[in-house]
N, C-alpha and C. Protein backbone atom coordinates (compact mmCIF):
# COMPACT_ATOMS: atom_id res chain seq x y z
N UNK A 1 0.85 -1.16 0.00
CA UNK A 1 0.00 0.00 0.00
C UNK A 1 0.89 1.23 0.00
N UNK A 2 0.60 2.81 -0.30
CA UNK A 2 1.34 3.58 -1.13
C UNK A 2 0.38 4.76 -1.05
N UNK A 3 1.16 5.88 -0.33
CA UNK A 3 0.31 7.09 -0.53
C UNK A 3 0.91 7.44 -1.98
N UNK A 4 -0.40 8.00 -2.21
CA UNK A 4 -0.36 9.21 -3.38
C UNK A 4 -1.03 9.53 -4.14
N UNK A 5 -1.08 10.00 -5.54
CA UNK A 5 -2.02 10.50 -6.21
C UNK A 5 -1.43 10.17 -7.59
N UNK A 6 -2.17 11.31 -8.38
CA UNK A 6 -2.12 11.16 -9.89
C UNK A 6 -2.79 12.41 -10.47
N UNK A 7 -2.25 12.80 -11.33
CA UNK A 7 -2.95 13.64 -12.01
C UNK A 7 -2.58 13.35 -13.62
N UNK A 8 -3.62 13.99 -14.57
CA UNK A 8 -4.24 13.54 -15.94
C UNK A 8 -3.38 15.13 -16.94
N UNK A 9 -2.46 14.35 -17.54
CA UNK A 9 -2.26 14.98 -18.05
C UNK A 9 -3.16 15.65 -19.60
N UNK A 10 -2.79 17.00 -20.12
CA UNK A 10 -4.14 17.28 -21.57
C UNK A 10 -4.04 16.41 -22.52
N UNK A 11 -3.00 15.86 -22.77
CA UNK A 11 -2.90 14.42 -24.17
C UNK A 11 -2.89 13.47 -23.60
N UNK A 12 -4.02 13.32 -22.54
CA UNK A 12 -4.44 11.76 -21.86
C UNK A 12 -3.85 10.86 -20.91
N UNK A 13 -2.09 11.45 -20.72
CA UNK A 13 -1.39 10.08 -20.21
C UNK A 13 -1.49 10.72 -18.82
N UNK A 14 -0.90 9.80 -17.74
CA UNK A 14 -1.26 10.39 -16.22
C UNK A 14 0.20 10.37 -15.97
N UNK A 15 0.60 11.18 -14.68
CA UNK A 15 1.30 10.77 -13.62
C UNK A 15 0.90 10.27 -12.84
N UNK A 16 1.41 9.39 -11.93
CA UNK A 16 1.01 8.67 -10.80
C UNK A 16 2.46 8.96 -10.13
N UNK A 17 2.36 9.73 -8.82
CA UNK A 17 3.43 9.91 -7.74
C UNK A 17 2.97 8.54 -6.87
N UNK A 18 3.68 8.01 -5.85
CA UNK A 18 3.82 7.06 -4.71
C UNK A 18 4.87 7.54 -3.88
N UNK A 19 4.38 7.10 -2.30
CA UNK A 19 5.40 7.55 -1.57
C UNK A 19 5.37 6.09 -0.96
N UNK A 20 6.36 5.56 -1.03
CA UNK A 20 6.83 3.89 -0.64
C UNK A 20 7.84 3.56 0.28
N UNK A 21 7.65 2.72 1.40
CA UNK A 21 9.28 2.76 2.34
C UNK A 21 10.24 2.58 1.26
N UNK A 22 11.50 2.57 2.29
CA UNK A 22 12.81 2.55 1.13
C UNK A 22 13.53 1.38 1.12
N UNK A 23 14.64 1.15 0.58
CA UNK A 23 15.04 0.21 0.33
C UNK A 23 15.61 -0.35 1.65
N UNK A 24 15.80 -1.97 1.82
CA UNK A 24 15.92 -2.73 2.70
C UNK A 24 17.65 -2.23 3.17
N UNK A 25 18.28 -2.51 4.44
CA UNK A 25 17.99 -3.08 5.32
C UNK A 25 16.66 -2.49 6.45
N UNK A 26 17.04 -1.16 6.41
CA UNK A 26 15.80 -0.45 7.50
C UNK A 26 14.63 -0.12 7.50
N UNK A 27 14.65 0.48 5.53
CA UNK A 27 13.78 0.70 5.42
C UNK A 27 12.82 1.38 5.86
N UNK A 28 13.42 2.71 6.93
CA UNK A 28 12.71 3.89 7.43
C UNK A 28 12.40 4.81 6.65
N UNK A 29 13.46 5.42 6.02
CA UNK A 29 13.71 6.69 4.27
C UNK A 29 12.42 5.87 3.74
N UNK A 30 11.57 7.05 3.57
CA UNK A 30 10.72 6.81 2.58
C UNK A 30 11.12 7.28 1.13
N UNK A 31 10.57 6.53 -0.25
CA UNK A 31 11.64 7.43 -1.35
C UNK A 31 10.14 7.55 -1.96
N UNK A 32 9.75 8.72 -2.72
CA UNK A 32 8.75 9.15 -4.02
C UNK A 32 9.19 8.89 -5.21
N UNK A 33 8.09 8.01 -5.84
CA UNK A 33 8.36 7.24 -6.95
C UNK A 33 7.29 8.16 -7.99
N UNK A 34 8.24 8.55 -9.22
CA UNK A 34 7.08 8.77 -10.15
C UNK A 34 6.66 7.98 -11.41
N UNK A 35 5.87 8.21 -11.83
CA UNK A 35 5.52 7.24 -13.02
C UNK A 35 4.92 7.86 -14.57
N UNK A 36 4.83 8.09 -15.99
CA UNK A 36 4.19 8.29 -16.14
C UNK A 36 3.81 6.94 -17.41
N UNK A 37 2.60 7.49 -17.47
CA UNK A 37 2.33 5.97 -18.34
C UNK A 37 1.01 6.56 -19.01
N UNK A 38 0.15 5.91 -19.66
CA UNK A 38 -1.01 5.96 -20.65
C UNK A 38 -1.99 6.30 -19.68
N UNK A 39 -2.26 5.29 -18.64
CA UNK A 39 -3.83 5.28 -17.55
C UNK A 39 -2.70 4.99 -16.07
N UNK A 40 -3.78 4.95 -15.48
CA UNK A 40 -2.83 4.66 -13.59
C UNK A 40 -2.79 2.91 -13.63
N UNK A 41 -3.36 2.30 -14.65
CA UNK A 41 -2.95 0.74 -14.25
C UNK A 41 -2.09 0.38 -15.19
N UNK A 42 -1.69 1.09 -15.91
CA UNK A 42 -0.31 0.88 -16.51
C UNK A 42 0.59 1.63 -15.71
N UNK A 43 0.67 2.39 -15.10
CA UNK A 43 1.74 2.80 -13.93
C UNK A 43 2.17 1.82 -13.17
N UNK A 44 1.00 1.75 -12.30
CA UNK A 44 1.23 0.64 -11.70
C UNK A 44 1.73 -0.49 -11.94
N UNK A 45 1.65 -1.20 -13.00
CA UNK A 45 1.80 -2.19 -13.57
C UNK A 45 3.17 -2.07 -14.06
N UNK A 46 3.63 -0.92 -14.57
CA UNK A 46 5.21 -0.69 -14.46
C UNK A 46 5.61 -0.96 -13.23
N UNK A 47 5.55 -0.29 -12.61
CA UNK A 47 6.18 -0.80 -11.10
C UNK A 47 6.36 -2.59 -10.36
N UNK A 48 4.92 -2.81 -10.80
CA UNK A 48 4.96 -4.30 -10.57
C UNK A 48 5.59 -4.95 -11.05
N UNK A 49 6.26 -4.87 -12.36
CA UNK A 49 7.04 -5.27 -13.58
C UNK A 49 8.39 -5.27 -13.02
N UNK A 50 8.48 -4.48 -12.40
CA UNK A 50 10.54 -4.12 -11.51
C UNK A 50 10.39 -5.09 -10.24
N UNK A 51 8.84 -5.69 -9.98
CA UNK A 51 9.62 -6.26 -8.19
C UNK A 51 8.59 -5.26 -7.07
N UNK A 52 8.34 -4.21 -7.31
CA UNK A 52 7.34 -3.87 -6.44
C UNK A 52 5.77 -4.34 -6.57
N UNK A 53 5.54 -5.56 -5.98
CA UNK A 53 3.85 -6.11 -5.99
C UNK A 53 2.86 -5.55 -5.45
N UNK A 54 4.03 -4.53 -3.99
CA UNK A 54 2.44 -4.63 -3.21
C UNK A 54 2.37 -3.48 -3.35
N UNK A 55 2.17 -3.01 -4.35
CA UNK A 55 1.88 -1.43 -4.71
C UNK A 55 0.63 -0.96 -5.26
N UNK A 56 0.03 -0.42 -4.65
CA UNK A 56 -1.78 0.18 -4.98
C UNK A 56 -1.80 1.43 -4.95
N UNK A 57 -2.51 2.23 -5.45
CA UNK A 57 -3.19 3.77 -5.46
C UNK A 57 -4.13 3.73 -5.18
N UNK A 58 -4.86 4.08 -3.87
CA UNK A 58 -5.93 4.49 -3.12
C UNK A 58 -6.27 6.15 -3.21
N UNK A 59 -7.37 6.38 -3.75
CA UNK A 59 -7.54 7.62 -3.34
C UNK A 59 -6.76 8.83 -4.29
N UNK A 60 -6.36 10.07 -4.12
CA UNK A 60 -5.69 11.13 -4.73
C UNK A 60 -4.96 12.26 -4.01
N UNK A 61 -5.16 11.04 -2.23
CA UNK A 61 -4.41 12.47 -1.30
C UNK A 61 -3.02 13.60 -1.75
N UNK A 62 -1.92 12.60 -2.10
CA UNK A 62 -0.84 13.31 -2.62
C UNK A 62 -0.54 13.24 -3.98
N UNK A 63 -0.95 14.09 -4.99
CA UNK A 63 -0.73 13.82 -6.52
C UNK A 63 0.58 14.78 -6.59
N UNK A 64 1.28 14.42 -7.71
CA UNK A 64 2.18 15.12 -8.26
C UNK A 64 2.41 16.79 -7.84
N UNK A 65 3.45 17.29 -7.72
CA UNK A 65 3.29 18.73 -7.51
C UNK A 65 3.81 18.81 -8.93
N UNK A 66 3.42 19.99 -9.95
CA UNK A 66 4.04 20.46 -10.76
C UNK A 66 5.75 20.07 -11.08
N UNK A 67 6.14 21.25 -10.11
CA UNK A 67 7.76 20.21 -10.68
C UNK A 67 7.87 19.04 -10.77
N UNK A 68 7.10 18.20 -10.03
CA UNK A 68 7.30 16.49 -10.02
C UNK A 68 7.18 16.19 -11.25
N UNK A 69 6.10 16.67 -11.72
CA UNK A 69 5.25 16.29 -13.36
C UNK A 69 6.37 16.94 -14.48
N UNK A 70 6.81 17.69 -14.11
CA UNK A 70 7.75 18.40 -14.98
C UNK A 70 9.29 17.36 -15.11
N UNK A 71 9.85 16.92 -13.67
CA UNK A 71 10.68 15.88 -13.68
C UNK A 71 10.62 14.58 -14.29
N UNK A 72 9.66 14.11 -14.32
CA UNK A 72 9.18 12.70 -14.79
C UNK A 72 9.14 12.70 -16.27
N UNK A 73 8.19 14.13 -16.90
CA UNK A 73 8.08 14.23 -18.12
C UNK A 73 9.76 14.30 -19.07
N UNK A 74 10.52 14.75 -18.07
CA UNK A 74 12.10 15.60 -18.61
C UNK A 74 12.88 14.06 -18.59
N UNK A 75 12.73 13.16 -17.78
CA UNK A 75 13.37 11.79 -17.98
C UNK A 75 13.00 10.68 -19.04
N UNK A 76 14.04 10.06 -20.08
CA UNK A 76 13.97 9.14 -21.02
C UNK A 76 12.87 8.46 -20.45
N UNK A 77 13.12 7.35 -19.08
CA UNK A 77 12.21 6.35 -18.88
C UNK A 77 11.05 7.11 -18.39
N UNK A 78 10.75 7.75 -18.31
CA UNK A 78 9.40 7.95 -17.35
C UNK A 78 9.35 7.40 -15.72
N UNK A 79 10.32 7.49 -14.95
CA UNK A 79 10.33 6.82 -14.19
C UNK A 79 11.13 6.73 -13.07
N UNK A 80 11.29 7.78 -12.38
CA UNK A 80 12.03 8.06 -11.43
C UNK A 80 11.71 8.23 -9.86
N UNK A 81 12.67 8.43 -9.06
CA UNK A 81 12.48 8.42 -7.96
C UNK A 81 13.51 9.67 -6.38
N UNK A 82 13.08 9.99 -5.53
CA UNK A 82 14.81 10.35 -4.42
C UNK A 82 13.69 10.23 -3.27
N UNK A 83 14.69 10.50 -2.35
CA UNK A 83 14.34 9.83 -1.36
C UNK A 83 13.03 11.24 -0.53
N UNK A 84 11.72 11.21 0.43
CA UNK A 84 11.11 11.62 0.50
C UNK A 84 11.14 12.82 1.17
N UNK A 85 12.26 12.76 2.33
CA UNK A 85 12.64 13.91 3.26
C UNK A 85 13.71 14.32 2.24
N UNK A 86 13.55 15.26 0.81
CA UNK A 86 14.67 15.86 0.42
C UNK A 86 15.73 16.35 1.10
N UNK A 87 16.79 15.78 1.05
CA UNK A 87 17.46 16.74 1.16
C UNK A 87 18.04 17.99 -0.09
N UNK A 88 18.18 19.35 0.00
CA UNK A 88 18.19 20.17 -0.71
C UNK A 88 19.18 20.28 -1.89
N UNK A 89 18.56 20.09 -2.88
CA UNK A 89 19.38 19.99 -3.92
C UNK A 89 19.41 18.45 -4.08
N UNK A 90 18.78 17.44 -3.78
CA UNK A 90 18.80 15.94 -4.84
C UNK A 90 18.36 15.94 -5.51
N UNK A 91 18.62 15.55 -6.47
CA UNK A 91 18.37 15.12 -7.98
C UNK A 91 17.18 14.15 -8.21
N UNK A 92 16.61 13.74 -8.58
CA UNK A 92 15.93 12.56 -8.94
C UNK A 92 16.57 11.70 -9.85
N UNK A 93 16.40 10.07 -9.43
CA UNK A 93 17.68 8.98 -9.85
C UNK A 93 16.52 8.06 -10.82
N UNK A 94 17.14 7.58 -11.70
CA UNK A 94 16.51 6.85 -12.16
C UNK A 94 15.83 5.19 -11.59
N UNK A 95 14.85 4.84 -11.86
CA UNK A 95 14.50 3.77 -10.75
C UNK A 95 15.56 2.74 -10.95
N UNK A 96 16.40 2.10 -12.06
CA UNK A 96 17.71 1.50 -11.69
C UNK A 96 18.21 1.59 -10.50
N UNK A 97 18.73 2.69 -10.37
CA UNK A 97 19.47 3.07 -8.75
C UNK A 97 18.82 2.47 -7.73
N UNK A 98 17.38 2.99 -7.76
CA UNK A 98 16.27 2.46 -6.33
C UNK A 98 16.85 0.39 -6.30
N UNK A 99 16.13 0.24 -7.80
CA UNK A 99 16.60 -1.55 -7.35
C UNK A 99 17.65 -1.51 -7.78
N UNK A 100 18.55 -1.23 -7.39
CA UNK A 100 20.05 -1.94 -7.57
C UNK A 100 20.40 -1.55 -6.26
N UNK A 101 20.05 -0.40 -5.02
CA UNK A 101 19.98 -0.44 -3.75
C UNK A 101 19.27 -1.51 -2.98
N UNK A 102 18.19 -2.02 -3.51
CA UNK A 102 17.13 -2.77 -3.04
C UNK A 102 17.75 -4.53 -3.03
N UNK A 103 18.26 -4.62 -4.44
CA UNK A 103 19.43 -5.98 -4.59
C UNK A 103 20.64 -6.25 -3.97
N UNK A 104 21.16 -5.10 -3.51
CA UNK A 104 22.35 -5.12 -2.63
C UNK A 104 22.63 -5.27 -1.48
N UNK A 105 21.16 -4.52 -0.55
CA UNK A 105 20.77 -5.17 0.57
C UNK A 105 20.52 -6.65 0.79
């Protein structure tokens, strides 16, 4: 389960933000995952596709802020992520990074 939202972009495709614990061992760092894709069950369904199963969108509490939508759109894959308590000035990493942290644990 996965806070967040989504919003519809004007040529149909969505973002879908998630805010998901982080990668194992502790797994306290929460990291924001963005997505964009055609509808929200192809988002999702990207995600499920890497190894994250138990991932759902309930609801629309936290959708994308603008820059988010602007970040996601500006990346090749559609598909990025950093960790949730920014610290100032991170970048957003491509989801590679996330599982290749997640495999190393």
């Amino acid at each position: 389960m996965a806070a967040g939202g989504f919003c519809k972009l004007p040529n149909g495709t969505v973002v879908v933000a998630l805010t998901l614990p982080g990668p194992p061992p502790d797994g306290t760092e929460k990291v924001r995952v963005l997505v964009h894709a055609v509808n929200r069950a192809r988002a999702l369904t990207r995600l499920r596709n890497l190894g994250l199963r138990a991932v759902y969108l309930r609801g629309n509490a936290r959708p994308p802020t603008p820059d988010e939508v602007t970040a996601v759109l500006h990346h090749p894959d559609g598909l990025i992520w950093r960790t949730e308590a920014t610290v100032t000035g991170e970048l957003w990493h491509p989801i590679r990074a996330l599982l290749g942290r997640r495999a190393a644990a």
